[in-house]
PDB file of N, CA and C in Angstrom:
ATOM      1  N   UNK A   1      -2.555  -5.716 -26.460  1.00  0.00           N
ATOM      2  CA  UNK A   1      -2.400  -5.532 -25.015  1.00  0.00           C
ATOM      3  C   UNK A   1      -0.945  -5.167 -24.712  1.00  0.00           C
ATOM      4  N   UNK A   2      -0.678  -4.299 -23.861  1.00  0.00           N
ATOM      5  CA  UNK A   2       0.607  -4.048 -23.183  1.00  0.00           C
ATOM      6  C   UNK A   2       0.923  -4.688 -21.722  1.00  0.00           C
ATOM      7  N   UNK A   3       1.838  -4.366 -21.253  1.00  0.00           N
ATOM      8  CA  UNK A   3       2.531  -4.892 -19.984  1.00  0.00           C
ATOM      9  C   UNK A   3       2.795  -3.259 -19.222  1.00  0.00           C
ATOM     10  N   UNK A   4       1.779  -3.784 -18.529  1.00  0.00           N
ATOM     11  CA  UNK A   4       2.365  -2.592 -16.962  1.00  0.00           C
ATOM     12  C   UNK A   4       3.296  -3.468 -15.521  1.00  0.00           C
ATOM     13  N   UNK A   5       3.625  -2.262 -15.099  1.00  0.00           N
ATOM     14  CA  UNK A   5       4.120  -2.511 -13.717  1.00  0.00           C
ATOM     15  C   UNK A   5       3.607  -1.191 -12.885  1.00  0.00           C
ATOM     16  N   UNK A   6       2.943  -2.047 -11.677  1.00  0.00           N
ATOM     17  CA  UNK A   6       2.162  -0.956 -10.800  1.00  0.00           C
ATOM     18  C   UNK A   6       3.007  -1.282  -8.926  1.00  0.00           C
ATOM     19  N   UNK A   7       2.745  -0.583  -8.596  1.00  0.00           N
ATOM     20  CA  UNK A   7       2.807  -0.569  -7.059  1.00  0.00           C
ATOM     21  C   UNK A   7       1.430   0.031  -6.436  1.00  0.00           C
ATOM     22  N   UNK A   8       1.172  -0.951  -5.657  1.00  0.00           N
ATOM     23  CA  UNK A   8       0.025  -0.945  -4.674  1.00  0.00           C
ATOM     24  C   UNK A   8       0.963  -1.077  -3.170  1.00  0.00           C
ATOM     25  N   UNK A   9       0.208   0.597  -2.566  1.00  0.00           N
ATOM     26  CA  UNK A   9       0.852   0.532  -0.912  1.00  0.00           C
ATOM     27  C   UNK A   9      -0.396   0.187  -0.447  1.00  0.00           C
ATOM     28  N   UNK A  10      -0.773  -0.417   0.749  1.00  0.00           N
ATOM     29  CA  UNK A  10      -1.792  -0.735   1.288  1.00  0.00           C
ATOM     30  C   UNK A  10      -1.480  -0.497   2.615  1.00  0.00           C
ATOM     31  N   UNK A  11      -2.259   0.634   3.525  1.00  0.00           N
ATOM     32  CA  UNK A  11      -1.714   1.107   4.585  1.00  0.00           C
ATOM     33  C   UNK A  11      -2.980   1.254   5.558  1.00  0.00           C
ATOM     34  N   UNK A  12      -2.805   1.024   6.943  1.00  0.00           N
ATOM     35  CA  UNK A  12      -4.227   1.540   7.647  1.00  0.00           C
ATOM     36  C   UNK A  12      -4.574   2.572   7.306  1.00  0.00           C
ATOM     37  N   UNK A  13      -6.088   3.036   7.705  1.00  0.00           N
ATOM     38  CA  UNK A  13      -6.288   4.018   7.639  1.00  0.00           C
ATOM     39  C   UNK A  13      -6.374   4.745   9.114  1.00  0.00           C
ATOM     40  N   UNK A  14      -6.275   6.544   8.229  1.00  0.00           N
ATOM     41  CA  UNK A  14      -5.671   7.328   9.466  1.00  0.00           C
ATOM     42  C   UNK A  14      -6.847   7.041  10.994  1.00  0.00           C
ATOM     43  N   UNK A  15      -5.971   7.582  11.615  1.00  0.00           N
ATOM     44  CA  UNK A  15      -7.366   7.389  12.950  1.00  0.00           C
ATOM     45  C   UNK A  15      -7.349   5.919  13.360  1.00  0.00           C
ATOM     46  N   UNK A  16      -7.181   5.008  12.621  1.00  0.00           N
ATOM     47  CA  UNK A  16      -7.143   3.442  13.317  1.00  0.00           C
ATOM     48  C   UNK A  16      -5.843   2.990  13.915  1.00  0.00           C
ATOM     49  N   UNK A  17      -6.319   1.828  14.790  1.00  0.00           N
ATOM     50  CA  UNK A  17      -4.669   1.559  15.309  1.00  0.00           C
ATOM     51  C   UNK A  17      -4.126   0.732  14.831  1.00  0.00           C
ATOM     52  N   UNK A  18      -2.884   0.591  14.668  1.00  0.00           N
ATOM     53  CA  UNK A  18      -2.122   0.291  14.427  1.00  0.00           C
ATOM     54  C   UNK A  18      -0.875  -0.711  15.250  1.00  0.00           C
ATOM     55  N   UNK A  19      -1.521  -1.887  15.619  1.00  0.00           N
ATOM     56  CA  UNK A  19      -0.090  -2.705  16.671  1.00  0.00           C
ATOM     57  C   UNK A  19       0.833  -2.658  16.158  1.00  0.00           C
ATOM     58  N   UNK A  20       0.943  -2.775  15.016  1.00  0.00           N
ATOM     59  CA  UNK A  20       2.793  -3.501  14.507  1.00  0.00           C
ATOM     60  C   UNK A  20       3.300  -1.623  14.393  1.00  0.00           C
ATOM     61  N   UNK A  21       2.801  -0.943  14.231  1.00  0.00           N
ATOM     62  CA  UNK A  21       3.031   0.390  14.446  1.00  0.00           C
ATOM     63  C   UNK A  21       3.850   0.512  15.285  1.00  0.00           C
ATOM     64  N   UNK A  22       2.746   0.609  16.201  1.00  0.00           N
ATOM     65  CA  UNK A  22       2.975   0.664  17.730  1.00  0.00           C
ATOM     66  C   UNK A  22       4.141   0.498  18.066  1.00  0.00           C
ATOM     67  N   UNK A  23       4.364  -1.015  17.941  1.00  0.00           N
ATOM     68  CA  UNK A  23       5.571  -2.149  18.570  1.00  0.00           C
ATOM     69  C   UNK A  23       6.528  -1.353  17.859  1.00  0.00           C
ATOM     70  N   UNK A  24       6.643  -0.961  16.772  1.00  0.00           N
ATOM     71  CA  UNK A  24       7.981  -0.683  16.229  1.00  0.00           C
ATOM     72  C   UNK A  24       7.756   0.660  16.348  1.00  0.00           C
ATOM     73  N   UNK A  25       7.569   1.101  16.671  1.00  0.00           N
ATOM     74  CA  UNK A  25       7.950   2.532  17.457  1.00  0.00           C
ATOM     75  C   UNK A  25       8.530   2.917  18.749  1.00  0.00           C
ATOM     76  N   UNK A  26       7.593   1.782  19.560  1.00  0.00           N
ATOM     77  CA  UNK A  26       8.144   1.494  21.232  1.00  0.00           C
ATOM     78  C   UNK A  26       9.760   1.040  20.443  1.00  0.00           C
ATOM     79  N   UNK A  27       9.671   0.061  20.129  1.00  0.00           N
ATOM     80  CA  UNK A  27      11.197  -1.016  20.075  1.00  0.00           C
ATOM     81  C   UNK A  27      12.420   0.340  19.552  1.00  0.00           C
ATOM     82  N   UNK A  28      11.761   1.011  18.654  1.00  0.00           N
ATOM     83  CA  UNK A  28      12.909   2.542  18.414  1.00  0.00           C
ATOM     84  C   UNK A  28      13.142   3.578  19.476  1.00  0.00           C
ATOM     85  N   UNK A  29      12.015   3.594  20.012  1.00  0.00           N
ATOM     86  CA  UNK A  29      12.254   4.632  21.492  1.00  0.00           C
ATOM     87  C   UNK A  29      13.167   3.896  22.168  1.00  0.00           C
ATOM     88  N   UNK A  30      12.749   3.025  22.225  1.00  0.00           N
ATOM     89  CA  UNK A  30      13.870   1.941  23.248  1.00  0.00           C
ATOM     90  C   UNK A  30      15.337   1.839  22.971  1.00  0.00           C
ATOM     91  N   UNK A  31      15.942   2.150  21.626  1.00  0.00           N
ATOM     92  CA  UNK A  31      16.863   2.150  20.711  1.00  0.00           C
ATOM     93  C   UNK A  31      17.506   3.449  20.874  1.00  0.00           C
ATOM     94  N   UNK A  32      16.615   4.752  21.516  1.00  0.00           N
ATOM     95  CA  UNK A  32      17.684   5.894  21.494  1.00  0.00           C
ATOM     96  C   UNK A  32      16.822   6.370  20.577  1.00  0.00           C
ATOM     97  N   UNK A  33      15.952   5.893  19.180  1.00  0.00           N
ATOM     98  CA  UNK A  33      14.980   7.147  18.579  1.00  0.00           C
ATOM     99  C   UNK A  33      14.150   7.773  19.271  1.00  0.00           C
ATOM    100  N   UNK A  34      14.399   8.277  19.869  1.00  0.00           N
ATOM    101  CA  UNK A  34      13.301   9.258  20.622  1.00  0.00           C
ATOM    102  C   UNK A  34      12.723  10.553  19.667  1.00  0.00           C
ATOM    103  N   UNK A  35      12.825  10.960  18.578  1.00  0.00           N
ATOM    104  CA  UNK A  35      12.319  11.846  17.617  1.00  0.00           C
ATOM    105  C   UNK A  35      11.108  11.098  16.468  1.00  0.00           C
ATOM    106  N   UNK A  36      11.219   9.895  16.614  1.00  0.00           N
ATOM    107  CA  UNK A  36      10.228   8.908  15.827  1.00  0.00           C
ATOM    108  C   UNK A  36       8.725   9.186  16.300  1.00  0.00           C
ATOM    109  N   UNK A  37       7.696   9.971  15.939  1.00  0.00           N
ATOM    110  CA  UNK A  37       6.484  10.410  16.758  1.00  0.00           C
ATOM    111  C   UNK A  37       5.239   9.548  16.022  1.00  0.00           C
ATOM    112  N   UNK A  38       5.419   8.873  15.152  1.00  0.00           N
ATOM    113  CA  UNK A  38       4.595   7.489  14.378  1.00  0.00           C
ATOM    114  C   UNK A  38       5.123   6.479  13.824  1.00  0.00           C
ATOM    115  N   UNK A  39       4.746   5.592  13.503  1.00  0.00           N
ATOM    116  CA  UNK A  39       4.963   4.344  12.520  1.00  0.00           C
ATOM    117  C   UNK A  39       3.559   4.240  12.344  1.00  0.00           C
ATOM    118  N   UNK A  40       3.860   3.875  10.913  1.00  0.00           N
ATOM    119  CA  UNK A  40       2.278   2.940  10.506  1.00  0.00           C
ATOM    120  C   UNK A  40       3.037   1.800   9.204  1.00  0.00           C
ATOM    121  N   UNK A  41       2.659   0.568   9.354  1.00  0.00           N
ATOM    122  CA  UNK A  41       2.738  -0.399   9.304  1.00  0.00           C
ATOM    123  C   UNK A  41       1.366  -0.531   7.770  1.00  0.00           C
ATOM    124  N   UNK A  42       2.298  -1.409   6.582  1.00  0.00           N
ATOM    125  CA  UNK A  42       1.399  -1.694   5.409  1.00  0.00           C
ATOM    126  C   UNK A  42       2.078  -2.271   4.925  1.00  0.00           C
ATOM    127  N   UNK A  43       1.813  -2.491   3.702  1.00  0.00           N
ATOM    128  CA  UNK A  43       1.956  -3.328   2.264  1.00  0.00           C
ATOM    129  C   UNK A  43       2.314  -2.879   1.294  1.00  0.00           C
ATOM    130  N   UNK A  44       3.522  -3.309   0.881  1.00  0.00           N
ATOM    131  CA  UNK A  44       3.701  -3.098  -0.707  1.00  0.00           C
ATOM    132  C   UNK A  44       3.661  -4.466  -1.726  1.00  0.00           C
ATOM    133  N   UNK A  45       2.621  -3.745  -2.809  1.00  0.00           N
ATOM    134  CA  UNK A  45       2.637  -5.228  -3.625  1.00  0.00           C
ATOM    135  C   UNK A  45       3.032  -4.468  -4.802  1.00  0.00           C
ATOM    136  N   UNK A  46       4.051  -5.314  -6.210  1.00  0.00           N
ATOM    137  CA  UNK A  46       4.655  -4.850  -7.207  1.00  0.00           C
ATOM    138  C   UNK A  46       3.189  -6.027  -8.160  1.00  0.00           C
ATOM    139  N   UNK A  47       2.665  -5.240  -8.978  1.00  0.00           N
ATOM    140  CA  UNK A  47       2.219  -5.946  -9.696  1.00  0.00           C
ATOM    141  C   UNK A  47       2.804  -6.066 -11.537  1.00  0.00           C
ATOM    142  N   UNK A  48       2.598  -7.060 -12.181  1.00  0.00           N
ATOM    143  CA  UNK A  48       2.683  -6.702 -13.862  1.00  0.00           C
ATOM    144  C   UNK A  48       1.733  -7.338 -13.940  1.00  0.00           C
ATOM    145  N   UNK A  49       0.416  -6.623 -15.420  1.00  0.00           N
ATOM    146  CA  UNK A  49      -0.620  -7.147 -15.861  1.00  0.00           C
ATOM    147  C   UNK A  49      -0.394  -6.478 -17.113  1.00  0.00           C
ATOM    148  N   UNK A  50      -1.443  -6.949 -18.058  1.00  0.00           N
ATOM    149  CA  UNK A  50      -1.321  -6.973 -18.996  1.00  0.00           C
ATOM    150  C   UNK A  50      -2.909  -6.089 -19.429  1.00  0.00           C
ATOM    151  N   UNK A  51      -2.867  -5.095 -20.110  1.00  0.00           N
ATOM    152  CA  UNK A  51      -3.766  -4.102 -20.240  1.00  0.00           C
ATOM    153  C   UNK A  51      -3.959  -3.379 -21.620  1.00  0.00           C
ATOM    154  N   UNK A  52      -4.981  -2.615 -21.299  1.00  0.00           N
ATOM    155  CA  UNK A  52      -5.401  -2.126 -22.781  1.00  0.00           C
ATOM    156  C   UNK A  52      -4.499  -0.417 -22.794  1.00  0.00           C
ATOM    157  N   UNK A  53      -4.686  -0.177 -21.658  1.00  0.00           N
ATOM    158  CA  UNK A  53      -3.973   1.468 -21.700  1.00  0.00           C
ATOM    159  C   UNK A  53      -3.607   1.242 -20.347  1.00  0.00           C
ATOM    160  N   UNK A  54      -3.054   2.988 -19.850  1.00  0.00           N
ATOM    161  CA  UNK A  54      -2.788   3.288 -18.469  1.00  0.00           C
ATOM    162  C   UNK A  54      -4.287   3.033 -17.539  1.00  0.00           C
ATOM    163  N   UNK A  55      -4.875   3.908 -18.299  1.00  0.00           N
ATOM    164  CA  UNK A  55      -6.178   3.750 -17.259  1.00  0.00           C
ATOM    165  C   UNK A  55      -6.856   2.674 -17.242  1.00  0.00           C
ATOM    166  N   UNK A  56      -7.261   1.225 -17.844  1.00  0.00           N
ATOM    167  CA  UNK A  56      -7.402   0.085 -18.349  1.00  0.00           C
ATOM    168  C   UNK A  56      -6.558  -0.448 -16.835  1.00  0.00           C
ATOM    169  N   UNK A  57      -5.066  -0.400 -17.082  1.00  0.00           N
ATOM    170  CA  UNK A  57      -4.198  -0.949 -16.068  1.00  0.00           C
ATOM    171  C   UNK A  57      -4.219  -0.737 -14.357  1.00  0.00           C
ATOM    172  N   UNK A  58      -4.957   0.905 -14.220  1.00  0.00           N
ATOM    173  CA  UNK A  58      -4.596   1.255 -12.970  1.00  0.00           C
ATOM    174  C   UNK A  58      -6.880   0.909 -12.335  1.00  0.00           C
ATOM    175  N   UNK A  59      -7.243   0.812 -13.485  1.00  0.00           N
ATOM    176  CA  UNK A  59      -9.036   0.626 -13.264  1.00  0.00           C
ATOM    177  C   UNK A  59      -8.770  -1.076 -13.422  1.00  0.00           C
ATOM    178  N   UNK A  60      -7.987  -1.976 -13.211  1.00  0.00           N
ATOM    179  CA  UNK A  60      -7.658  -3.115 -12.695  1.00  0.00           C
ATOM    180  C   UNK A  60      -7.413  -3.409 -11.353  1.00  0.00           C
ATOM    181  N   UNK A  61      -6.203  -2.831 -11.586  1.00  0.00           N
ATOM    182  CA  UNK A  61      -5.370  -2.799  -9.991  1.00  0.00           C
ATOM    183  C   UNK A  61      -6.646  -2.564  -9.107  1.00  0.00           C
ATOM    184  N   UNK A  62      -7.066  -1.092  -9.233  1.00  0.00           N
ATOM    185  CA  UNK A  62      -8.517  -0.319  -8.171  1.00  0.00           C
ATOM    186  C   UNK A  62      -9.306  -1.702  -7.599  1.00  0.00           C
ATOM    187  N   UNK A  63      -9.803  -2.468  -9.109  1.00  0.00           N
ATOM    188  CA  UNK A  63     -10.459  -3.619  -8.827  1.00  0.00           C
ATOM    189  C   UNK A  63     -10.245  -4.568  -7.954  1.00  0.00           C
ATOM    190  N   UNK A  64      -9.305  -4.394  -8.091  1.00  0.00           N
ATOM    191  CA  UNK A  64      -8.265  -6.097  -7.527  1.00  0.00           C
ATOM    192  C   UNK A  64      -8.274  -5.408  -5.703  1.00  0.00           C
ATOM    193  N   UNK A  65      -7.583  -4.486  -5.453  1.00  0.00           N
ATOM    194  CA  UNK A  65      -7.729  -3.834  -3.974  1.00  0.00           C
ATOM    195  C   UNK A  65      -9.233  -3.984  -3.521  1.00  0.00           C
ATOM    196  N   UNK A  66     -10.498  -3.604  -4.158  1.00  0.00           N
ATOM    197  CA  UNK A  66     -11.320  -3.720  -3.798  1.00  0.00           C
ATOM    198  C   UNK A  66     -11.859  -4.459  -3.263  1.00  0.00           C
ATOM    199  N   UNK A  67     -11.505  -5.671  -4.292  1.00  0.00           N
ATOM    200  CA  UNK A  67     -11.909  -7.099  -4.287  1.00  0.00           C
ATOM    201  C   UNK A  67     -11.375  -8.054  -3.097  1.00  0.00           C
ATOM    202  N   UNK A  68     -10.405  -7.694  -3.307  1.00  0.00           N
ATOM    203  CA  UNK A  68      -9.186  -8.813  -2.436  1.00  0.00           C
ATOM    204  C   UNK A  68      -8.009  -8.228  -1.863  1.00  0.00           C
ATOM    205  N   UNK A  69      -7.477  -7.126  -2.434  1.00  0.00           N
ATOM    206  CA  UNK A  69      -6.424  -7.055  -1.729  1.00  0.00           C
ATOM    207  C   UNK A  69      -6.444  -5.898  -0.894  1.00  0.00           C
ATOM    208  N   UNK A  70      -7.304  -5.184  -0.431  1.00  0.00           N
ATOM    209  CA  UNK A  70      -7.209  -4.678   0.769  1.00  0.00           C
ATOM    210  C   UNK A  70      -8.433  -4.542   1.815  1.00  0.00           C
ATOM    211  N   UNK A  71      -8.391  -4.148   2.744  1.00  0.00           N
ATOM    212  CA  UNK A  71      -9.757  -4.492   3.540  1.00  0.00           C
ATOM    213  C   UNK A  71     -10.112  -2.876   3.676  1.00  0.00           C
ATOM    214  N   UNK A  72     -11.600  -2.767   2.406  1.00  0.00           N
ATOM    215  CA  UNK A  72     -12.126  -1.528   2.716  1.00  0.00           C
ATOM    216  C   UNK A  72     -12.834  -1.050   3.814  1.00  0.00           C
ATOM    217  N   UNK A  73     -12.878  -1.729   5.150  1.00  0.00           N
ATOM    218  CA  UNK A  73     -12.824  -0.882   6.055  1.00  0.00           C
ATOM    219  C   UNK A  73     -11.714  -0.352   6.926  1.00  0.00           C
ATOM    220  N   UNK A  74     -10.553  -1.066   7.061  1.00  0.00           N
ATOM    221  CA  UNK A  74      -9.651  -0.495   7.407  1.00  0.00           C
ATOM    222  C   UNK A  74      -8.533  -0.179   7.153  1.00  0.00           C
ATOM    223  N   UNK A  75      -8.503  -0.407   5.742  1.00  0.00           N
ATOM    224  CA  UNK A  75      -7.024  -0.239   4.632  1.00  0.00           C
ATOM    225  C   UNK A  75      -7.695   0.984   3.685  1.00  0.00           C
ATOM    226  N   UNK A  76      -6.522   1.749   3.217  1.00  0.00           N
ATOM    227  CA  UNK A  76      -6.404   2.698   2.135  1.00  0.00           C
ATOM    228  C   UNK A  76      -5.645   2.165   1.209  1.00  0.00           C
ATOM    229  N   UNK A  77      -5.736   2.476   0.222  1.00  0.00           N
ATOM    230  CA  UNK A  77      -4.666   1.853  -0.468  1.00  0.00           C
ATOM    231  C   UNK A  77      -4.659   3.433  -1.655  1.00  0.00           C
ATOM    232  N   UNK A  78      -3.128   2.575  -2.389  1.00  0.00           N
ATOM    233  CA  UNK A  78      -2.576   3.881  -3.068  1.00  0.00           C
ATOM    234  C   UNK A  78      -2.346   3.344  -4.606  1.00  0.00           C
ATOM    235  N   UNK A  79      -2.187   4.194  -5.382  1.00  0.00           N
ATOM    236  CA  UNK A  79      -1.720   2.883  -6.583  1.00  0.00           C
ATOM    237  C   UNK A  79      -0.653   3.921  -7.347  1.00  0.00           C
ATOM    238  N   UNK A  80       0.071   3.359  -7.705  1.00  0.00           N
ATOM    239  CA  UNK A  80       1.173   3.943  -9.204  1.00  0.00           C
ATOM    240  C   UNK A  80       1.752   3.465  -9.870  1.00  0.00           C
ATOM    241  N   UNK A  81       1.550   3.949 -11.078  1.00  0.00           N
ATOM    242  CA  UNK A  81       1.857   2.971 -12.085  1.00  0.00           C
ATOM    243  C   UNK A  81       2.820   3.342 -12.769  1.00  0.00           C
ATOM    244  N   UNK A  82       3.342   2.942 -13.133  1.00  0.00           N
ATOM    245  CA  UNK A  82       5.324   2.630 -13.749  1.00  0.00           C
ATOM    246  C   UNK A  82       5.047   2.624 -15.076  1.00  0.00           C
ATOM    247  N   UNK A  83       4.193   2.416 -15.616  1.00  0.00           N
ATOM    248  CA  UNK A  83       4.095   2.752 -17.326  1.00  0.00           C
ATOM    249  C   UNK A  83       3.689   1.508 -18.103  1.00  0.00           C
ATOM    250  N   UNK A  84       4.051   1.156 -19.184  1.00  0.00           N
ATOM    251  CA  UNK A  84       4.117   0.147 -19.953  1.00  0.00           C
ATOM    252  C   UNK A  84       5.922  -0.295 -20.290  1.00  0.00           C
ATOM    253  N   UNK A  85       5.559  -1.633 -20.154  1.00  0.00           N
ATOM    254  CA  UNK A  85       7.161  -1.857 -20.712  1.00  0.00           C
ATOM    255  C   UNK A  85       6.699  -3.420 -21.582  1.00  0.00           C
TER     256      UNK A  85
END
């Protein structure tokens, strides 16, 4: 077995709303950004697991989002993986 390191973004998906978006977009307009025309608001998780290959490592991660760490109706999520170390 090897050692990966992955990043999982976990972000709404497009078309849904978004409060904490929102708020921090108002709070930048308010600030003088007036060129800021979105925010969207997510998650970054750094994972290390321990795997058979790349695809082994990143057909984990997939799992794990599915499962638990993101909400497949209103999260996307992204994955990349950093290699073996």
């Amino acid at each position: 077995m090897n050692e990966y390191r992955l990043e999982v973004r976990i972000t709404p998906r497009a078309g849904l709303l978004d409060p904490q978006g929102k708020a921090i977009q108002n709070a930048l307009r308010s600030l003088d950004f007036e060129t800021v025309r979105d925010v969207r608001v997510g998650r970054l998780l750094r994972l290390q697991l321990a795997a058979e290959s790349d695809v082994d490592a990143r057909a984990k991660a997939e799992d794990m989002c599915r499962r638990l760490l993101a909400n497949p109706v209103t999260e996307d999520f992204d994955i990349r993986l950093d290699g073996g170390i």
